[in-house]
Protein backbone atom coordinates (compact mmCIF):
# COMPACT_ATOMS: atom_id res chain seq x y z
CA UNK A 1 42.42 158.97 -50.71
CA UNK A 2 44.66 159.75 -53.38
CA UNK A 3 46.75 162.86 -53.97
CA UNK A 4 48.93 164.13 -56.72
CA UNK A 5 52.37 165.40 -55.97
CA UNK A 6 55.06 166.62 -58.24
CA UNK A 7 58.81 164.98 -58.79
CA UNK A 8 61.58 165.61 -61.40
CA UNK A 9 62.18 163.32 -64.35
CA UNK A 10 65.42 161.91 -63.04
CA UNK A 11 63.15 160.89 -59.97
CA UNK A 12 60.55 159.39 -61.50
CA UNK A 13 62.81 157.44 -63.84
CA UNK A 14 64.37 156.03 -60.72
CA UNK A 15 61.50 154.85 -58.97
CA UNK A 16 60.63 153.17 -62.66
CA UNK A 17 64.17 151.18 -62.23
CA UNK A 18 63.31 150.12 -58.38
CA UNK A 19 59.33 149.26 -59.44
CA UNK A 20 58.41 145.42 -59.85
CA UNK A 21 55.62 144.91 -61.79
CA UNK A 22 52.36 144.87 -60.68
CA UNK A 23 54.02 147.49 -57.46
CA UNK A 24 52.65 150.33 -57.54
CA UNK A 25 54.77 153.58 -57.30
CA UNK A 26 53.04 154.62 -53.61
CA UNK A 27 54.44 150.61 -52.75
CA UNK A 28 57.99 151.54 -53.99
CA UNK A 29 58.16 155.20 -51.73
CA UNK A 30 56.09 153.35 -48.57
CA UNK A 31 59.41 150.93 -48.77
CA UNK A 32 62.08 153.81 -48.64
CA UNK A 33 59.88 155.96 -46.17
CA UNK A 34 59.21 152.59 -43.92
CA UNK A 35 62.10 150.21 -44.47
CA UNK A 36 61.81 147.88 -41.45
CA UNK A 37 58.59 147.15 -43.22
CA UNK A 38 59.80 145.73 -46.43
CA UNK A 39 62.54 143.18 -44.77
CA UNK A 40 61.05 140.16 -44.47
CA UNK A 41 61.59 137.34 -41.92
CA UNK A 42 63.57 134.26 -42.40
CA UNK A 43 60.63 131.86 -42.48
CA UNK A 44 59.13 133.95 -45.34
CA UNK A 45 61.33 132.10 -47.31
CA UNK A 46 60.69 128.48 -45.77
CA UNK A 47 59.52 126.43 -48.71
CA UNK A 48 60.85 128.76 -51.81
CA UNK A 49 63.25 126.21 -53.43
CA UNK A 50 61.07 123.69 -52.86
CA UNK A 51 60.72 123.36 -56.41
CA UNK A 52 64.10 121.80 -56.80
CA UNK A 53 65.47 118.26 -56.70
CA UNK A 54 67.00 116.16 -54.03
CA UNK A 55 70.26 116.35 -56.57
CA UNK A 56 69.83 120.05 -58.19
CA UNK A 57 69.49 121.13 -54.16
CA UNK A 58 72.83 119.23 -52.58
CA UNK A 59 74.50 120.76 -55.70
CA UNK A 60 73.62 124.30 -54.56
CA UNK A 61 74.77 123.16 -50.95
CA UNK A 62 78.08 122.30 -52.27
CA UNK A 63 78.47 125.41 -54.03
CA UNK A 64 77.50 127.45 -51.40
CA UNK A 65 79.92 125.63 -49.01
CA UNK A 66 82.59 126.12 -51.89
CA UNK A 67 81.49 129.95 -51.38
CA UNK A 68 81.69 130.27 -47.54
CA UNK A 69 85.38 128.62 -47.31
CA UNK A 70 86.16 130.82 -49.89
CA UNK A 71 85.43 133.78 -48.90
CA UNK A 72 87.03 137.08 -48.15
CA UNK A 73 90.75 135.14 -48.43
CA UNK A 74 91.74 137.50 -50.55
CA UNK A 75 92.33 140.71 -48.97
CA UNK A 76 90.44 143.94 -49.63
CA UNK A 77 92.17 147.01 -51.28
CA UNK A 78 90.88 150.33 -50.53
């Protein structure tokens, strides 16, 4: 069952920015009120690059490598 329910401009202009197409705005609330419900599990990813070459994917192993030893050496300033 549906039901109508009033929000602001600046709300509903926000939940525009956060909507993917094709979600509808009930999807985009259900994933604030319910958030352990939206993450997803590692293996939901198994497969997702699989689109890429033997080359293209040590090349984004290197740089992510490159990333890792390179990261947080410079200290934070708050």
């Amino acid at each position: 069952m549906a039901h109508a329910i009033m929000i602001s401009d600046a709300v509903y202009k926000e939940l525009t920015t956060l909507k993917r197409p094709g979600e509808s705005y009930s999807k985009v609330i259900h994933k604030f009120i319910h958030p352990q419900k939206s993450k997803k599990n590692f293996m939901d990813f198994a497969g997702s690059w699989s689109f890429m070459s033997e080359k293209e994917t040590k090349e984004m192993e290197t740089v992510v490598k490159k990333v890792r030893k390179n990261w947080r050496k410079v200290p934070l300033k708050w």
